[in-house]
Protein backbone atom coordinates (compact mmCIF):
# COMPACT_ATOMS: atom_id res chain seq x y z
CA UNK A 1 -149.69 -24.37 -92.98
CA UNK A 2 -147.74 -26.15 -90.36
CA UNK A 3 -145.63 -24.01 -87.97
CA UNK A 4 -141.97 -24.00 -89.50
CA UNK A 5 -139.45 -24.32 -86.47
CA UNK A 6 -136.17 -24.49 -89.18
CA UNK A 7 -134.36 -22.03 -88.75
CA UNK A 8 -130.68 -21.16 -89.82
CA UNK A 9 -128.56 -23.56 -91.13
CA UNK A 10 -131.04 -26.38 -90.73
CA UNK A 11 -133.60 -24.14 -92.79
CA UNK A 12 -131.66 -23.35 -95.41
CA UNK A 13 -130.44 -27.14 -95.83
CA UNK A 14 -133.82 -28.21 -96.13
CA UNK A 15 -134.57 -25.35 -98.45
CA UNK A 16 -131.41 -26.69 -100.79
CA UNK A 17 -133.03 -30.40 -100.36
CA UNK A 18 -136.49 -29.44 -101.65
CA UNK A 19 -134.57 -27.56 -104.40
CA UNK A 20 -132.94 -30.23 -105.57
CA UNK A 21 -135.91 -32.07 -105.19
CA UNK A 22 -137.81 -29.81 -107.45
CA UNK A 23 -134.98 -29.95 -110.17
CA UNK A 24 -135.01 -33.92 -110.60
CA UNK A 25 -138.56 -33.62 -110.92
CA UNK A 26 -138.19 -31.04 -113.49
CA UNK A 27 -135.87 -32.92 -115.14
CA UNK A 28 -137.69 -36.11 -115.01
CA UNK A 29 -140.98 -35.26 -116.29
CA UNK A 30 -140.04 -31.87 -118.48
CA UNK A 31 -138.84 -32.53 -121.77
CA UNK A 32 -138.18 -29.03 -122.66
CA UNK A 33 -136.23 -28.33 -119.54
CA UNK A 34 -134.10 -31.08 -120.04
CA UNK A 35 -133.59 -29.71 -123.95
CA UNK A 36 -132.56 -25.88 -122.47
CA UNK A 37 -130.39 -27.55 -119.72
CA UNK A 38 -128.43 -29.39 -123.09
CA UNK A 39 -128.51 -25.92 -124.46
CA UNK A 40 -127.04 -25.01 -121.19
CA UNK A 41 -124.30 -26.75 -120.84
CA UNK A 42 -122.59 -25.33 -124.25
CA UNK A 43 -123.40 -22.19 -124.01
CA UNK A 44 -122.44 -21.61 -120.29
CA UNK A 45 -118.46 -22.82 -121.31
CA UNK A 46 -119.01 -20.93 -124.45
CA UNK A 47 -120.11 -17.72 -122.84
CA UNK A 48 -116.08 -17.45 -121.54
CA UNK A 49 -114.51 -17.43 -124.78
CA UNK A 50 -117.20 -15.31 -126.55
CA UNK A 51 -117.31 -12.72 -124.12
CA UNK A 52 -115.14 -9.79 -124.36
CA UNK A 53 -115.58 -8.29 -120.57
CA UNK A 54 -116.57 -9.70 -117.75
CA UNK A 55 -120.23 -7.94 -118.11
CA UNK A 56 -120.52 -9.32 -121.50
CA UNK A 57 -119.53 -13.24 -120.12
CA UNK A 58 -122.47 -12.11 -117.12
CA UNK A 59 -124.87 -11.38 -119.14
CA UNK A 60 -124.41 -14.04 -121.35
CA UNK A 61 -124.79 -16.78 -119.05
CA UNK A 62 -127.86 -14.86 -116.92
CA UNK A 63 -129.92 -14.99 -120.11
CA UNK A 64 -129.34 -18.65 -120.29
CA UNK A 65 -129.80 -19.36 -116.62
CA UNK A 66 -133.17 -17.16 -117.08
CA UNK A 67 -134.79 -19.11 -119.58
CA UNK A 68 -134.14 -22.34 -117.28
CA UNK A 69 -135.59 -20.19 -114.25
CA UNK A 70 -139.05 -19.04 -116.51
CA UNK A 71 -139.38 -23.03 -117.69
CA UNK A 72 -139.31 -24.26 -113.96
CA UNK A 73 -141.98 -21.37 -113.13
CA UNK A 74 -143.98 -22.29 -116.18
CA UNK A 75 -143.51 -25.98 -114.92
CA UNK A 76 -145.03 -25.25 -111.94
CA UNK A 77 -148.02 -23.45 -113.26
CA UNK A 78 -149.34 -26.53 -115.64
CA UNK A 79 -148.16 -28.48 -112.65
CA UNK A 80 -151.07 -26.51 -110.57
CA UNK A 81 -153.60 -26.44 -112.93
CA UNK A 82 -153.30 -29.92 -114.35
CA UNK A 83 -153.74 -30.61 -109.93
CA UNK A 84 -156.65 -28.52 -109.88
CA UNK A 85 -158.32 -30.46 -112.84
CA UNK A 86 -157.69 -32.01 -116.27
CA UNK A 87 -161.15 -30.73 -117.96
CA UNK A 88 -160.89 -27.98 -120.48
CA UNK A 89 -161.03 -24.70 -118.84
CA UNK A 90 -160.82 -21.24 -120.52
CA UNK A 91 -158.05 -20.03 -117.74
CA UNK A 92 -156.57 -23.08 -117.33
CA UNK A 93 -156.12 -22.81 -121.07
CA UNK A 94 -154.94 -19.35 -121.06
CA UNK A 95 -152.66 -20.02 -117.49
CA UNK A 96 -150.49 -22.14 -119.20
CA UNK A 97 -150.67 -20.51 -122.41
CA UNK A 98 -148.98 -17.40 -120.55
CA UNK A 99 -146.74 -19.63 -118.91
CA UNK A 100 -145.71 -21.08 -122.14
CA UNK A 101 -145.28 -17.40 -123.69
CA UNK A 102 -142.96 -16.21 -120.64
CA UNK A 103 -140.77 -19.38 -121.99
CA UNK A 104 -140.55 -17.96 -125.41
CA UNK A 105 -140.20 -14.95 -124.71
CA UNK A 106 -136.95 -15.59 -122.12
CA UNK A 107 -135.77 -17.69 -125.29
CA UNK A 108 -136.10 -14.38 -127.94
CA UNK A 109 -134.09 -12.08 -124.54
CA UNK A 110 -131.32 -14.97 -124.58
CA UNK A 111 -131.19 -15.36 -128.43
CA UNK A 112 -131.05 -11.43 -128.66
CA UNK A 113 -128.37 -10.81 -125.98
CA UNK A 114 -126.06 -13.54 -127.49
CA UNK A 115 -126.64 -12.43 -130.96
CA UNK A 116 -125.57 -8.26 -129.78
CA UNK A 117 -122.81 -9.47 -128.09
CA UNK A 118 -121.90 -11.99 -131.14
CA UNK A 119 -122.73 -9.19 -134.16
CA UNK A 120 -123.37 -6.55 -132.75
């Protein structure tokens, strides 16, 4: 790993650039990630007028946020192991298999949150 001399300001603006960097690609090459960012962008405005408190509107829009978050993390799992090889594998299989469940199972958290806070 090559020395990093960024620091401060500097650092954290090339931090934000590889960010960004990592969201197009995400975007680009992810069809599910660019389905929950749809998803996103209505429920995020609809988390205001649904929510009762403040805590309620919060914890509406972190479930949403986290099942973006677990996709890009799952994202760059396969993204590893399809690097490391494209032959069948028994943990490659079972890598992004977990990946995949972590995905589903930030999508049951969100659709549980929103549906206590909506029925409950």
């Amino acid at each position: 790993m090559e020395f990093k001399k960024d620091h401060g300001l500097r650092h954290a603006l090339v931090a934000l650039r590889y960010s960004w960097q990592g969201l197009h690609a995400a975007w680009r090459n992810e069809e599910a990630f660019r389905q929950e960012v749809m998803v996103a962008l209505v429920a995020v405005p609809v988390a205001w007028f649904v929510g009762d408190t403040p805590l309620e509107r919060a914890l509406l829009i972190a479930v949403v946020l986290q099942v973006l978050l677990v996709e890009l993390l799952n994202t760059s799992i396969e993204n590893v192991v399809d690097r490391i090889g494209l032959e069948p594998h028994q943990l490659s299989g079972r890598a992004k298999d977990v990946g995949s469940a972590a995905v589903l199972m930030a999508i049951v958290l969100a659709a549980v949150v929103w549906g206590v806070v909506l029925f409950g």
